[in-house]
N, C-alpha and C. Protein backbone atom coordinates (compact mmCIF):
# COMPACT_ATOMS: atom_id res chain seq x y z
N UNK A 1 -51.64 31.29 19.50
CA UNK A 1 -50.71 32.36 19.82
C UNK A 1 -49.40 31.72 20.28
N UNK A 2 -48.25 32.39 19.96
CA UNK A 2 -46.96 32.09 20.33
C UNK A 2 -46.38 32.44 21.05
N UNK A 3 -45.94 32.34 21.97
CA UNK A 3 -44.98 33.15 22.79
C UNK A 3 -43.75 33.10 22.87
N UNK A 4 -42.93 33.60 22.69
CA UNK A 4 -41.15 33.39 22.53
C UNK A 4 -40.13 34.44 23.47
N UNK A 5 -39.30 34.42 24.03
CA UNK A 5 -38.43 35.20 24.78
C UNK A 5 -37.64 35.99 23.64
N UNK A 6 -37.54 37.18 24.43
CA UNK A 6 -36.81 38.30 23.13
C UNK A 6 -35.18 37.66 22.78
N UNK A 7 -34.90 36.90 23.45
CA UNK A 7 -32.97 36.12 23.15
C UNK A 7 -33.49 35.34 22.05
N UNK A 8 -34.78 34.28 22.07
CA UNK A 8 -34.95 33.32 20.77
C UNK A 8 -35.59 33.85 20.11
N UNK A 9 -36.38 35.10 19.94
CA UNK A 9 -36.60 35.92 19.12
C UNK A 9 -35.55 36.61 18.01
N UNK A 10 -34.93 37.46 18.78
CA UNK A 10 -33.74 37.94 17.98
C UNK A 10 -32.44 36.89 17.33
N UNK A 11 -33.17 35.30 17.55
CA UNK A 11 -32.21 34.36 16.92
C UNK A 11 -32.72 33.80 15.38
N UNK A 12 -34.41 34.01 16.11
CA UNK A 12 -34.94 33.10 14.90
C UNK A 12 -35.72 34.40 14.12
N UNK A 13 -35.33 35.67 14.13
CA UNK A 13 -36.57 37.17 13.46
C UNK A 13 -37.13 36.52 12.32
N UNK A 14 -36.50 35.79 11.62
CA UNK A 14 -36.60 35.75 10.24
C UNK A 14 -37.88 34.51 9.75
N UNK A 15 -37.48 33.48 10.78
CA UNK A 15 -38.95 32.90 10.96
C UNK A 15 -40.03 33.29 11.39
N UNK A 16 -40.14 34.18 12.36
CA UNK A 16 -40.89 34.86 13.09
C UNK A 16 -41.98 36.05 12.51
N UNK A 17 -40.79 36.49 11.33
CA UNK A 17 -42.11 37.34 10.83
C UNK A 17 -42.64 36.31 9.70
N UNK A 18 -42.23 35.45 8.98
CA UNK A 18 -42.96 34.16 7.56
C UNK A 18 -44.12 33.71 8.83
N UNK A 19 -44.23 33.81 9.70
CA UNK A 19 -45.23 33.20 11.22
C UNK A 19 -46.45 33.91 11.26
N UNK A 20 -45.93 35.20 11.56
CA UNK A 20 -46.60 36.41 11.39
C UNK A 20 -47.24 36.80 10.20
N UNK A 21 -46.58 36.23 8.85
CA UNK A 21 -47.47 37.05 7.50
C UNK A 21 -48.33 36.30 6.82
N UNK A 22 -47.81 35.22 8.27
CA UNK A 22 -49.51 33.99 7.52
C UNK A 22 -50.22 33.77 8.70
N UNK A 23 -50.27 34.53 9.28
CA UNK A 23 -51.48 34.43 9.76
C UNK A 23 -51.05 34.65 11.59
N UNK A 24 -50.48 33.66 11.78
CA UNK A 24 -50.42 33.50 13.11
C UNK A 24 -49.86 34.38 14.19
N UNK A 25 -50.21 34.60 15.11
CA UNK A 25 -50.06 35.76 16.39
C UNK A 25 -48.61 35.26 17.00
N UNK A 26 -47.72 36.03 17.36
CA UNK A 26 -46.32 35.56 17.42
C UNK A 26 -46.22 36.88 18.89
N UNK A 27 -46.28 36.79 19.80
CA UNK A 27 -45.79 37.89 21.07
C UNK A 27 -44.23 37.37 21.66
N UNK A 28 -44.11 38.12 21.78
CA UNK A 28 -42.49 38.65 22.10
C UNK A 28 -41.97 39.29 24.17
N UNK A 29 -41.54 38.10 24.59
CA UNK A 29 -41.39 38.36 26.09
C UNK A 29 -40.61 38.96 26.57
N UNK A 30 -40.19 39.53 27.31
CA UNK A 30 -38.80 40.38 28.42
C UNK A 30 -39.52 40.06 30.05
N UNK A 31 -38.28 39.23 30.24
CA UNK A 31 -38.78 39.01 31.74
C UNK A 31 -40.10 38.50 32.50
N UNK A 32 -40.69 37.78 31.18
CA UNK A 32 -41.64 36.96 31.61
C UNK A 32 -42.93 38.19 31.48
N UNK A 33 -42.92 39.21 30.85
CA UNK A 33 -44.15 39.78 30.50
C UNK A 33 -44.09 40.27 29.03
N UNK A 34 -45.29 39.92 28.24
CA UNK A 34 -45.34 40.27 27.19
C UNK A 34 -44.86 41.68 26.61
N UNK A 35 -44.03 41.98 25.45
CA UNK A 35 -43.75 43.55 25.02
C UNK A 35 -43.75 43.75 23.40
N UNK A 36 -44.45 42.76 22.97
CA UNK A 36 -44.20 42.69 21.59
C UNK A 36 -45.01 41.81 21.19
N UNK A 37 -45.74 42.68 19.86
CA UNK A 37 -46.61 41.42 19.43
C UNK A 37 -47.02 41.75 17.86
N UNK A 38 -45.72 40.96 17.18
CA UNK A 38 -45.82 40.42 15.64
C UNK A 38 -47.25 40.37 15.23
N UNK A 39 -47.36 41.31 14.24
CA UNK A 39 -48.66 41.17 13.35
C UNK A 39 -48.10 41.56 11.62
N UNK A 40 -48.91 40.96 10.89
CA UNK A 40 -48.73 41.69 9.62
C UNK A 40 -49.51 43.63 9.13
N UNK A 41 -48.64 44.18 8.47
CA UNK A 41 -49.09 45.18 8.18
C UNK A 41 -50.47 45.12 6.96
N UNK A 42 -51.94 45.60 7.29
CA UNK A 42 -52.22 45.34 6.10
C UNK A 42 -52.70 46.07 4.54
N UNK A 43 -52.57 45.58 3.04
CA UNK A 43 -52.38 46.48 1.90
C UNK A 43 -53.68 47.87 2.26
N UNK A 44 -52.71 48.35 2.28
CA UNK A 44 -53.13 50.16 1.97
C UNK A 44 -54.72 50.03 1.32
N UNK A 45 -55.95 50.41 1.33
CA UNK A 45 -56.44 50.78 -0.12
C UNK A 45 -56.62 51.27 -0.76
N UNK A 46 -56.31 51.47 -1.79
CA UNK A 46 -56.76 52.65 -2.68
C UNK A 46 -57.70 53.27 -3.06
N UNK A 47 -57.92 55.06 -2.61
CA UNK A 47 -59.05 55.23 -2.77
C UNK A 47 -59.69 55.61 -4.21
N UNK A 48 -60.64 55.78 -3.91
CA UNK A 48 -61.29 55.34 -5.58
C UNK A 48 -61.38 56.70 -6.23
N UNK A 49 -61.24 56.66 -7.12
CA UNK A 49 -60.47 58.42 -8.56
C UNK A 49 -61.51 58.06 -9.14
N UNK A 50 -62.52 59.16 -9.31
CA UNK A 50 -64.18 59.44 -10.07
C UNK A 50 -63.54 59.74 -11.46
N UNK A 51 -63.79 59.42 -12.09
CA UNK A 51 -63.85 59.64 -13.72
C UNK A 51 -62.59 59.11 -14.51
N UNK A 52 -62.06 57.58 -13.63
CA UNK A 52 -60.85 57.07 -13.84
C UNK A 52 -60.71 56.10 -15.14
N UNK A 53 -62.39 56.05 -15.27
CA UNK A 53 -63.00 54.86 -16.63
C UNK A 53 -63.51 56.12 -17.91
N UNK A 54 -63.26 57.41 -17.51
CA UNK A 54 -64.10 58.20 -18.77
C UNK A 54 -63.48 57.69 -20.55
N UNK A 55 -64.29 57.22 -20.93
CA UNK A 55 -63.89 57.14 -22.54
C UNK A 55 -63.50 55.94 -22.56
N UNK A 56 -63.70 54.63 -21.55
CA UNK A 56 -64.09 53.27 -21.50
C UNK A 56 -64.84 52.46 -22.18
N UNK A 57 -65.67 53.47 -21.34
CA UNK A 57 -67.44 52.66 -21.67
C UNK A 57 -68.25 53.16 -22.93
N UNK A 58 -68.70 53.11 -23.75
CA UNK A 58 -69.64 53.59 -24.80
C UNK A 58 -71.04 52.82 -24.89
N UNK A 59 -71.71 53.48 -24.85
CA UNK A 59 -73.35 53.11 -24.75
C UNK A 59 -73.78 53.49 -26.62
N UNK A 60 -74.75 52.44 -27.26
CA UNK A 60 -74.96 53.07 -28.42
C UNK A 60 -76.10 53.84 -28.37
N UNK A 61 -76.41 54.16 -29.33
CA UNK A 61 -77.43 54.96 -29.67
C UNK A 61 -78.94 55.04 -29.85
N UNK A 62 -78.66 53.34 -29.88
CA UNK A 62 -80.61 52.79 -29.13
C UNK A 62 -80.46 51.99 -28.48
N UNK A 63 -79.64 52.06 -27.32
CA UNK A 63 -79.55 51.22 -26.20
C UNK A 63 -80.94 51.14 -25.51
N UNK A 64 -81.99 52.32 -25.55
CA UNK A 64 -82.88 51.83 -24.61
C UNK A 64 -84.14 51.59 -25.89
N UNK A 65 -84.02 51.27 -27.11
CA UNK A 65 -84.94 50.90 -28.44
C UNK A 65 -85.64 49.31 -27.61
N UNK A 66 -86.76 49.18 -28.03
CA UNK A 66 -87.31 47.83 -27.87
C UNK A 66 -86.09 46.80 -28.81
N UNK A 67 -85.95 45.57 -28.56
CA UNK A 67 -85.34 44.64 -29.18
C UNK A 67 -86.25 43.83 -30.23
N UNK A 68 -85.58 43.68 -30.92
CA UNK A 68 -86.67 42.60 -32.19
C UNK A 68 -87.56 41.46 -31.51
N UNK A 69 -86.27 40.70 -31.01
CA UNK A 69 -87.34 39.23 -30.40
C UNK A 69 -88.13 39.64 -29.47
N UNK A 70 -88.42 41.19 -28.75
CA UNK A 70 -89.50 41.15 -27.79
C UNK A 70 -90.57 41.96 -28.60
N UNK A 71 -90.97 42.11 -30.06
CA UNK A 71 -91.83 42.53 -30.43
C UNK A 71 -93.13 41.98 -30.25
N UNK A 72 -92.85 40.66 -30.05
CA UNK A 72 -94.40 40.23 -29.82
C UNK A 72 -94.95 40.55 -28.31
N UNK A 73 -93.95 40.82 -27.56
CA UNK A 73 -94.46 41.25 -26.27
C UNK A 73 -94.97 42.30 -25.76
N UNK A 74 -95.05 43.58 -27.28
CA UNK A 74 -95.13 44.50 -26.90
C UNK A 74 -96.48 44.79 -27.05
């Protein structure tokens, strides 16, 4: 974790958040108590749309037929 005063904060912002979007914890001081504390925002997810693959996929027509090479197994 980092700690920085809000004067070298508002000098260096621009490093501060490349600090922040990899990873590292960056807090932000006024008067010797913490008031700020740099994090990355993180990606949204998207929720999932039912029937977003219809007319994708096609199954044939003896998909569930025994296969040749397992005739002897049968």
């Amino acid at each position: 974790m980092q700690e920085i005063t809000l004067t070298e904060a508002s000098k260096n912002l621009a490093e501060l958040v490349e600090a922040a979007m990899s990873g590292e914890e960056i807090v932000i001081t006024k008067d010797n108590q913490p008031v700020i504390k740099l994090t990355p925002v993180l990606p949204i997810k998207r929720r999932r749309r039912a029937g977003s693959a219809k007319g994708l996929v096609t199954i044939s027509d003896d998909f569930d037929e025994p296969l040749e090479d397992f005739k002897d197994y049968m």
